[in-house]
Protein backbone atom coordinates (compact mmCIF):
# COMPACT_ATOMS: atom_id res chain seq x y z
CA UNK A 1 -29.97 124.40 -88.42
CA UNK A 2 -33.67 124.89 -88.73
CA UNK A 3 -35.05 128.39 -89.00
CA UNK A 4 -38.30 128.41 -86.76
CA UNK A 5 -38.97 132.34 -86.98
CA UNK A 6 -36.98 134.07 -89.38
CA UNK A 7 -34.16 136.12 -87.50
CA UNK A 8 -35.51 135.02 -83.63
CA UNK A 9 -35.85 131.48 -83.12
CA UNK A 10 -33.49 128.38 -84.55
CA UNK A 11 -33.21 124.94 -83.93
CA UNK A 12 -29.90 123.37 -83.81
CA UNK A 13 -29.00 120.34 -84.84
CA UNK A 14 -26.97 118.51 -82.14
CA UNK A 15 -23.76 117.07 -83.25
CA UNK A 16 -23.46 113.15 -82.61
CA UNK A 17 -27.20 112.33 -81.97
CA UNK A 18 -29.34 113.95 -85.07
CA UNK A 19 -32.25 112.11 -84.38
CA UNK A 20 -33.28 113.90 -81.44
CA UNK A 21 -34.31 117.36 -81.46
CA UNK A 22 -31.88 119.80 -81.67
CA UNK A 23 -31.11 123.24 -79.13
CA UNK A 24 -33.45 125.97 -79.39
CA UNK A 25 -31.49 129.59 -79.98
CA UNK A 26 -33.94 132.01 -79.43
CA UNK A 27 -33.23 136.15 -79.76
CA UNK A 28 -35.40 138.93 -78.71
CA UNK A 29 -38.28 139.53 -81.22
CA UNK A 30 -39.44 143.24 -80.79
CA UNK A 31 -42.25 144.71 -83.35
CA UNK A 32 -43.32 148.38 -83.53
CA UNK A 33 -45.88 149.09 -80.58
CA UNK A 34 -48.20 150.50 -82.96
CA UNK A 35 -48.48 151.21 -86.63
CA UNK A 36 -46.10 154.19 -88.04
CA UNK A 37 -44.43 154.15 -83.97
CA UNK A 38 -40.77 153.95 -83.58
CA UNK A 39 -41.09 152.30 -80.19
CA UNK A 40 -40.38 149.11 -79.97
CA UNK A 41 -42.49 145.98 -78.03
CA UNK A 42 -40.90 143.42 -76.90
CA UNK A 43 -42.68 139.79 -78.65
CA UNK A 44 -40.61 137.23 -77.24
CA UNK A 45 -37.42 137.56 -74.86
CA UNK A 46 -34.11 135.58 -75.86
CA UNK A 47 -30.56 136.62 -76.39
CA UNK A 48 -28.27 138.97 -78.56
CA UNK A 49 -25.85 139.07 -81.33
CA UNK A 50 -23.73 140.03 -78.98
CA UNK A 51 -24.08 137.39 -75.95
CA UNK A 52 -23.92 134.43 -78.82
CA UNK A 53 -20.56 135.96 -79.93
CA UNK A 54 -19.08 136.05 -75.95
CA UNK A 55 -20.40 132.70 -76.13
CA UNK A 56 -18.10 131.65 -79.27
CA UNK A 57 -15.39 133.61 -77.66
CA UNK A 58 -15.34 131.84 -75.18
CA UNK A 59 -15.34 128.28 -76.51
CA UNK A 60 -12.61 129.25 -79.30
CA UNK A 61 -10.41 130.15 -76.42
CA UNK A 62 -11.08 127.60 -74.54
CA UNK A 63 -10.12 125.24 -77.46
CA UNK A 64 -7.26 127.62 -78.41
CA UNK A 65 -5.75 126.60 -74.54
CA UNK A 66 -6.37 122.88 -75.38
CA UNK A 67 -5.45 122.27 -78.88
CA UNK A 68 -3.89 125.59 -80.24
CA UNK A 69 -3.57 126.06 -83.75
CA UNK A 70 -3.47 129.43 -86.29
CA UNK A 71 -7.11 128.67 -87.41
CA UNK A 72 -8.55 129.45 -83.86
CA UNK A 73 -6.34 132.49 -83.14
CA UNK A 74 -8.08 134.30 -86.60
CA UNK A 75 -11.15 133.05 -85.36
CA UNK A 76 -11.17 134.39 -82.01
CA UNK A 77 -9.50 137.75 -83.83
CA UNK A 78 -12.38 137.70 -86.10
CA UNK A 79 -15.29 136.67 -83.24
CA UNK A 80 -13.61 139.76 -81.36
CA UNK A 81 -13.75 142.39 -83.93
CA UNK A 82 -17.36 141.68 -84.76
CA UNK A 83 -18.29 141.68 -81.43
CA UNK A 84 -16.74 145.33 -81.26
CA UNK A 85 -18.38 146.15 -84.40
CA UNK A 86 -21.78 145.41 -82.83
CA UNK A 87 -20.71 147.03 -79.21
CA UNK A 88 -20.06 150.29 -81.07
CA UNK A 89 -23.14 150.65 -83.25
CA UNK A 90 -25.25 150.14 -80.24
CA UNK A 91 -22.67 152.91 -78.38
CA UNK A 92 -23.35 155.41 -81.44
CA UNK A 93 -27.34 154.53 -81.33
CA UNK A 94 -27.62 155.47 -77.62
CA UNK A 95 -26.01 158.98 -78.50
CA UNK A 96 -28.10 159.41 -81.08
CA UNK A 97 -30.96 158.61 -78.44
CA UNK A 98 -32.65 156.07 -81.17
CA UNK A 99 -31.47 152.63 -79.36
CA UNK A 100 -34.42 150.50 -79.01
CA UNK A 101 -36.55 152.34 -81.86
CA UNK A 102 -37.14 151.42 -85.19
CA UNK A 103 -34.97 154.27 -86.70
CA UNK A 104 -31.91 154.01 -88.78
């Protein structure tokens, strides 16, 4: 993996052929619309947290129905909670009325 922008935009390696270039996994880049706002911009566009992690899900099961082991239940357990994790501090943000602002 090869950060590009810190926190937005990676470059993954692929697995059996390194030499070429790897996936791009970009994630929505906002910045404040103006200095000292709480409103957000949108920079670039991309993906979640969360959409990676239903991603993930959704291979580990998929593996889990193929070659089932221990190791992939705990990691689909584990994929699953943080996914919830993430659901519910958005869920608490929007009744707080501070999702997409720069406030704690």
């Amino acid at each position: 993996m090869k950060v590009q922008v810190e926190g937005h935009r990676y470059e993954l390696s692929n697995f059996e052929n390194k030499d070429n270039q790897g996936q791009i996994l970009q994630f929505i880049q906002k910045e404040p619309k103006s200095e000292g706002s709480t409103e957000l911009l949108t920079i670039s566009d991309g993906t979640t947290n969360e959409e990676v992690l239903e991603v993930l899900i959704n291979r580990m099961q998929s593996l889990q129905s193929k070659f089932p082991c221990r190791e992939n239940s705990i990691v689909i357990t584990n994929l699953e909670e943080s996914l919830m994790w993430l659901n519910k501090r958005t869920s608490d943000r929007v009744k707080r009325q501070v999702e997409g602002k720069q406030i704690a």
